[in-house]
C-alpha atoms as a PDB file:
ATOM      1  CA  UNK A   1      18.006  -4.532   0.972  1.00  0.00           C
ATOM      2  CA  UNK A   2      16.431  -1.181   2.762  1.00  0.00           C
ATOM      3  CA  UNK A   3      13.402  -2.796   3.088  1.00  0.00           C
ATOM      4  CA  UNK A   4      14.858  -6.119   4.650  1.00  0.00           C
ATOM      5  CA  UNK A   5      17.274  -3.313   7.116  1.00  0.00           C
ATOM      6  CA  UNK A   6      14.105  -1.656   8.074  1.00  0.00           C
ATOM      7  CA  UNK A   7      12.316  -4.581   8.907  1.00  0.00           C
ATOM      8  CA  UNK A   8      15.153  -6.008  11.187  1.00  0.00           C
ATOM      9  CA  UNK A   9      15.834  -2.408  13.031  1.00  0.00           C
ATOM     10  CA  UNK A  10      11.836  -2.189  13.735  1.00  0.00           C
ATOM     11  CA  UNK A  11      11.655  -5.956  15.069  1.00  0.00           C
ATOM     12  CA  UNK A  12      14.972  -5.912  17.077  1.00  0.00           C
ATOM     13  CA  UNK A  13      14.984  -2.378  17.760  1.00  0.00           C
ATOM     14  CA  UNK A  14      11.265  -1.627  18.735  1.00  0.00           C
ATOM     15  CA  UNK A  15      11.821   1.801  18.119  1.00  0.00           C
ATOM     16  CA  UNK A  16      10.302   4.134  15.029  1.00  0.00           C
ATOM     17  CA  UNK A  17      13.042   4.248  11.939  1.00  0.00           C
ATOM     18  CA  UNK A  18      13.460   8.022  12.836  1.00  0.00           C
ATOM     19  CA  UNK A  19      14.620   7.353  16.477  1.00  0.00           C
ATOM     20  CA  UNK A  20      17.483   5.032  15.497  1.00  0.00           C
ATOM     21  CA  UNK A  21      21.091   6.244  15.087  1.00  0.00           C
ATOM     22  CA  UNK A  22      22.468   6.142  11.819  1.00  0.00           C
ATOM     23  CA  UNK A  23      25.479   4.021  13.080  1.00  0.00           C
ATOM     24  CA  UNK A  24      22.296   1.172  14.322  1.00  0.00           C
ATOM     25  CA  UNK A  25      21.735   1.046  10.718  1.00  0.00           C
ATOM     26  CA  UNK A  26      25.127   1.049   9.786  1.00  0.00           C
ATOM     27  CA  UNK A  27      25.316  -1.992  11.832  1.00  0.00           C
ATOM     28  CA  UNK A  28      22.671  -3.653  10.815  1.00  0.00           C
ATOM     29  CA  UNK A  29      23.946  -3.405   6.796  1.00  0.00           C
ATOM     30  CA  UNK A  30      27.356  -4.258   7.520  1.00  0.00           C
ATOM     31  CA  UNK A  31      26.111  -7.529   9.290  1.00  0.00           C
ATOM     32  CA  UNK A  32      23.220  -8.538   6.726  1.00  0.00           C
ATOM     33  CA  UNK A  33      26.204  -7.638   3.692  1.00  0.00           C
ATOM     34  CA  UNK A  34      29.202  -9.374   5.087  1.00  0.00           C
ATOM     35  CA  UNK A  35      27.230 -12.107   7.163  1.00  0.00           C
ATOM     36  CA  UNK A  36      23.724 -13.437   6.939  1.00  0.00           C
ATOM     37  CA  UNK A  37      23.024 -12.690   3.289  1.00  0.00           C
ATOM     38  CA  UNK A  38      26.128 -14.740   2.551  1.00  0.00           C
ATOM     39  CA  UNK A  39      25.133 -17.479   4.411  1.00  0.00           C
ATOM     40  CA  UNK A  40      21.718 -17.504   2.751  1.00  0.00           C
ATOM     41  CA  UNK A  41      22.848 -17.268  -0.529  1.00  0.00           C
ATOM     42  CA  UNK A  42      24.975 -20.298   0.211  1.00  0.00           C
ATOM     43  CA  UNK A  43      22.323 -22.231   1.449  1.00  0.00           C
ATOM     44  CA  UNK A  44      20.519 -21.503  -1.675  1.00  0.00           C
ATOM     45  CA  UNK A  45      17.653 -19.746   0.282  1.00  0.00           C
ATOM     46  CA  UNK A  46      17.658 -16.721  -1.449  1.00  0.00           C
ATOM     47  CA  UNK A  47      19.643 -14.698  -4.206  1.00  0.00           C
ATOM     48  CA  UNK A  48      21.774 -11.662  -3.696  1.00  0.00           C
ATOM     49  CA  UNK A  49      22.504  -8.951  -6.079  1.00  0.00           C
ATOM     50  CA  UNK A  50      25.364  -7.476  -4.328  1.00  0.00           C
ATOM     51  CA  UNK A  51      25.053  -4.616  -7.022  1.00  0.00           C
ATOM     52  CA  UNK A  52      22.089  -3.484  -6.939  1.00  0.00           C
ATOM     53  CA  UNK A  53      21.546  -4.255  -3.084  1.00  0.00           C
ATOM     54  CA  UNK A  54      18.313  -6.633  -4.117  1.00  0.00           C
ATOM     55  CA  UNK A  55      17.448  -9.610  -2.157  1.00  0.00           C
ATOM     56  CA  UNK A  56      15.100 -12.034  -3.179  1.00  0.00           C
ATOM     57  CA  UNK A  57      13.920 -15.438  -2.380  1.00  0.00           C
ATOM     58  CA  UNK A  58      15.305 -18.150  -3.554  1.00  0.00           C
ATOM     59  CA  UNK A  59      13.255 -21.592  -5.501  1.00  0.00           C
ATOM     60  CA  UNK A  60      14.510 -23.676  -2.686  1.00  0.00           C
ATOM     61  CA  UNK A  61      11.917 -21.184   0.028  1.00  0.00           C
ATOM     62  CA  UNK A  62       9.397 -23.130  -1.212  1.00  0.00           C
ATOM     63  CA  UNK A  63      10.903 -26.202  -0.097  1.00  0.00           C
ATOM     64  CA  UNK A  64      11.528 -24.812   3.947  1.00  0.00           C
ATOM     65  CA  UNK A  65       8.276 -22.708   3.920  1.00  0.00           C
ATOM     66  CA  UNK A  66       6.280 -25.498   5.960  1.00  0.00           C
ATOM     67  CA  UNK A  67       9.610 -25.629   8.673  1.00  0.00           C
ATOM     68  CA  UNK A  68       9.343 -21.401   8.646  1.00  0.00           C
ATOM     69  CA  UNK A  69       5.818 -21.154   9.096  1.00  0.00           C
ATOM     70  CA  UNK A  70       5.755 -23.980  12.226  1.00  0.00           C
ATOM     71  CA  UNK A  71       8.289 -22.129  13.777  1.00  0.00           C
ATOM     72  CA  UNK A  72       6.864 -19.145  13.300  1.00  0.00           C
ATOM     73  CA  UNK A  73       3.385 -21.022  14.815  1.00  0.00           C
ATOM     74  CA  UNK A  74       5.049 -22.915  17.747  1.00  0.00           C
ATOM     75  CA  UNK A  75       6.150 -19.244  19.187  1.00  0.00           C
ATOM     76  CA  UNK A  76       4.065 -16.602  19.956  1.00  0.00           C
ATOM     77  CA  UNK A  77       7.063 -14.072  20.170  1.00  0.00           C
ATOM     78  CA  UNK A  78       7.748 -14.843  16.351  1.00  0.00           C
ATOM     79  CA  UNK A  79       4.192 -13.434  15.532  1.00  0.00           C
ATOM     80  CA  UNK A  80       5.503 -10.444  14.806  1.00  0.00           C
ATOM     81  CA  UNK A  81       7.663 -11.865  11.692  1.00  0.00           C
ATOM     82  CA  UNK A  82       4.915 -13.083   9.929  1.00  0.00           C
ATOM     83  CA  UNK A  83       3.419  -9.903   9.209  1.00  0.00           C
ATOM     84  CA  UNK A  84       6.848  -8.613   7.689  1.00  0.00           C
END
């Protein structure tokens, strides 16, 4: 899950890791713990170790990667996502 944190405070953030305030990444883990990695694990996109903090994808990825990646190529601002 620290890799998937730093990802989001780099692309939301646009700031170097070291320049954010420890209660930005606070932030960001509460809402990825209590939030969106629920709601992904739901919709069976990836699984959640709550445990050990490890997030990985999911069989069903597979299934949504062509949706992902023509989002992802239908807005240039996205670019920056697909490199993550």
């Amino acid at each position: 899950m620290r890799d998937l944190m730093h990802a989001i405070a780099k692309h939301n953030h646009h700031a170097p890791l070291e320049e954010l305030a420890s209660e930005v990444m606070e932030r960001i883990q509460i809402s990825l713990h209590h939030i969106h990695l629920q709601k992904l694990q739901a919709a069976e996109l990836i699984e959640y170790d709550t445990d050990r903090q490890l997030v990985e994808p999911a069989e069903m990825i597979d299934e949504i990667h062509p949706t992902l990646a023509a989002i992802l190529d239908a807005d240039p601002a996205l670019d920056s996502l697909r490199r993550q």
